[in-house]
Protein backbone atom coordinates (compact mmCIF):
# COMPACT_ATOMS: atom_id res chain seq x y z
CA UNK A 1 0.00 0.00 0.00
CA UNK A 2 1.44 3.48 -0.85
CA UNK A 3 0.84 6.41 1.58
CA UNK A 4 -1.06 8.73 0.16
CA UNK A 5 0.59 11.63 -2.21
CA UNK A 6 0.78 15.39 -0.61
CA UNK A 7 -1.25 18.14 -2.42
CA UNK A 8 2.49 18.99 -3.38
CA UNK A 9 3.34 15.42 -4.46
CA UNK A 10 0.23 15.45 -6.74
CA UNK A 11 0.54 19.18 -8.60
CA UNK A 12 4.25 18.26 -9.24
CA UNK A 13 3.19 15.19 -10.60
CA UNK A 14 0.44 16.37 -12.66
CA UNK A 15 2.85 19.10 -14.05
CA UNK A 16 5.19 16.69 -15.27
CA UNK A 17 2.34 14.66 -16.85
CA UNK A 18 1.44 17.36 -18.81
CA UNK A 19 5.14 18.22 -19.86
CA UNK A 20 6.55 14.59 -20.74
CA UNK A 21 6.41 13.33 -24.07
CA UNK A 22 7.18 9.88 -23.43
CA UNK A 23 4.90 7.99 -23.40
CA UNK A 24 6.95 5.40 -21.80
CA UNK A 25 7.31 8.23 -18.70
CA UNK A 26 3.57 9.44 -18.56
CA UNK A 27 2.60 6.06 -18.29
CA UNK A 28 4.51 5.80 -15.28
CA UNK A 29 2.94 9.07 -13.62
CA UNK A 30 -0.86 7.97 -14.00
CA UNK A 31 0.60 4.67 -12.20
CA UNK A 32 1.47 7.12 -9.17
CA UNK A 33 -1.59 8.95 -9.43
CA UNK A 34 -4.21 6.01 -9.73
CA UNK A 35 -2.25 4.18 -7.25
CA UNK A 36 -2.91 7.38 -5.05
CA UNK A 37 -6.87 7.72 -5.93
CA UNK A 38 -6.79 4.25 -4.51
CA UNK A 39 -7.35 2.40 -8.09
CA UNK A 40 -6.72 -1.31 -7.57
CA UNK A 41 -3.48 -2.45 -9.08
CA UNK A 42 -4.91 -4.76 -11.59
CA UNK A 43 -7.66 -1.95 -12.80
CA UNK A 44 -4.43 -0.01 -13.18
CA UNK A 45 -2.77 -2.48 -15.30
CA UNK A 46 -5.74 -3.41 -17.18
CA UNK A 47 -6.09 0.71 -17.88
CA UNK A 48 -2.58 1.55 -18.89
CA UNK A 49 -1.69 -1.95 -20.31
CA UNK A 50 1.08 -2.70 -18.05
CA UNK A 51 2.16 -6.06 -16.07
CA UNK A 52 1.29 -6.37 -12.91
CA UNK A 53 5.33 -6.39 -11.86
CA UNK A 54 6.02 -2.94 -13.75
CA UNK A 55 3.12 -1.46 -12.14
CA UNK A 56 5.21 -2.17 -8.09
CA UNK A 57 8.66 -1.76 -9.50
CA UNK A 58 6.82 2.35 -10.44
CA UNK A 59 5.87 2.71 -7.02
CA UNK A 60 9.20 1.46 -5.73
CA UNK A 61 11.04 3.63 -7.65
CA UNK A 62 8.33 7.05 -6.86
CA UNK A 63 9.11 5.59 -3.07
CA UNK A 64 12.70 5.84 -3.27
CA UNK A 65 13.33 8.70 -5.57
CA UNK A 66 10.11 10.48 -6.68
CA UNK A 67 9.56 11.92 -9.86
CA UNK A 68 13.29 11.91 -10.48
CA UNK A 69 13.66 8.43 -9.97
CA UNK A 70 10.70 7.42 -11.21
CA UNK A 71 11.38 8.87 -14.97
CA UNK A 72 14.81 7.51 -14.88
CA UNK A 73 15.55 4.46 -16.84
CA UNK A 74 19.53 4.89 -16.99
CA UNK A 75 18.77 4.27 -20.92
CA UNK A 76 20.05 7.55 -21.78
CA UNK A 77 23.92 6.61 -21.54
CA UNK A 78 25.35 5.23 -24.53
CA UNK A 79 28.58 4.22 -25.43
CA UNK A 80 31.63 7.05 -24.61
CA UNK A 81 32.47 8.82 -27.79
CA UNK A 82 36.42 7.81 -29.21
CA UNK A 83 35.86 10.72 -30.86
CA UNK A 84 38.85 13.50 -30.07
CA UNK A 85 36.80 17.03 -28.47
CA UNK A 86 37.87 18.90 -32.35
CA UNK A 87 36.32 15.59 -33.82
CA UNK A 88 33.33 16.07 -31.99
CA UNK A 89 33.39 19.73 -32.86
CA UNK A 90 33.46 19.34 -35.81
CA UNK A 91 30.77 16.86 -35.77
CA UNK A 92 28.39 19.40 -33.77
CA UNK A 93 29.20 22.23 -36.23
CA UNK A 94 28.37 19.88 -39.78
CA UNK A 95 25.34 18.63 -38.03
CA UNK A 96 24.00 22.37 -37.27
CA UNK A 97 24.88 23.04 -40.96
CA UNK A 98 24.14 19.88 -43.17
CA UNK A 99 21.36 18.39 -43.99
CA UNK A 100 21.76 14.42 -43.52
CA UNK A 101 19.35 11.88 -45.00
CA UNK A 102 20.13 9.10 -42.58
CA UNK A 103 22.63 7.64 -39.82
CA UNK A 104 24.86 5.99 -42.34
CA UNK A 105 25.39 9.08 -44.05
CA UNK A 106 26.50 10.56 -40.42
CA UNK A 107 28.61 7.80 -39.92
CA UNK A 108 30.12 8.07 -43.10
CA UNK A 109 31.25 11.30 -42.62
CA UNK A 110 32.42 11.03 -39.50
């Protein structure tokens, strides 16, 4: 059972609802607040078309870290660049300026 959400919790949560264009990430936010307007967990599931499991793994994570936590998938970190810091430069600059079809033409030039 999760305690219920402060009037605080709830408007910060409802602001990043209405900011997040993830999918992925709102999805996780109406978890929190159904899970607050006391929805049962398998009406929740049912709504949003999640499992059961990814529905208490949200609330673990809005326990432990709130929205911060909860939005983080650690997904965002890729691979470190072996590209030198003018390499990348130059990179930034050609990709501000040229128009590139696809990822193999980026790859190409770089």
């Amino acid at each position: 059972m999760m305690r219920s959400l402060t009037k605080t919790e709830r408007e910060e949560l409802l602001s990043e609802l209405r900011r997040e264009d993830n999918k992925k990430y709102a999805d996780r936010i109406r978890t929190i607040l159904l899970l607050d307007r006391d929805w049962p967990i398998e009406q929740i599931a049912e709504a949003l078309f999640l499992s059961i499991s990814s529905i208490h793994r949200y609330r673990k994570s809005y326990e432990e870290g709130a929205v911060e936590q909860l939005i983080h998938d650690g997904y965002f970190f890729g691979k470190r660049t072996s590209l030198s810091s003018d390499e990348l430069s130059t990179l930034e600059d050609s990709l501000n300026t040229q128009k590139f079809l696809s990822s193999k033409e980026v790859a190409a030039f770089i």
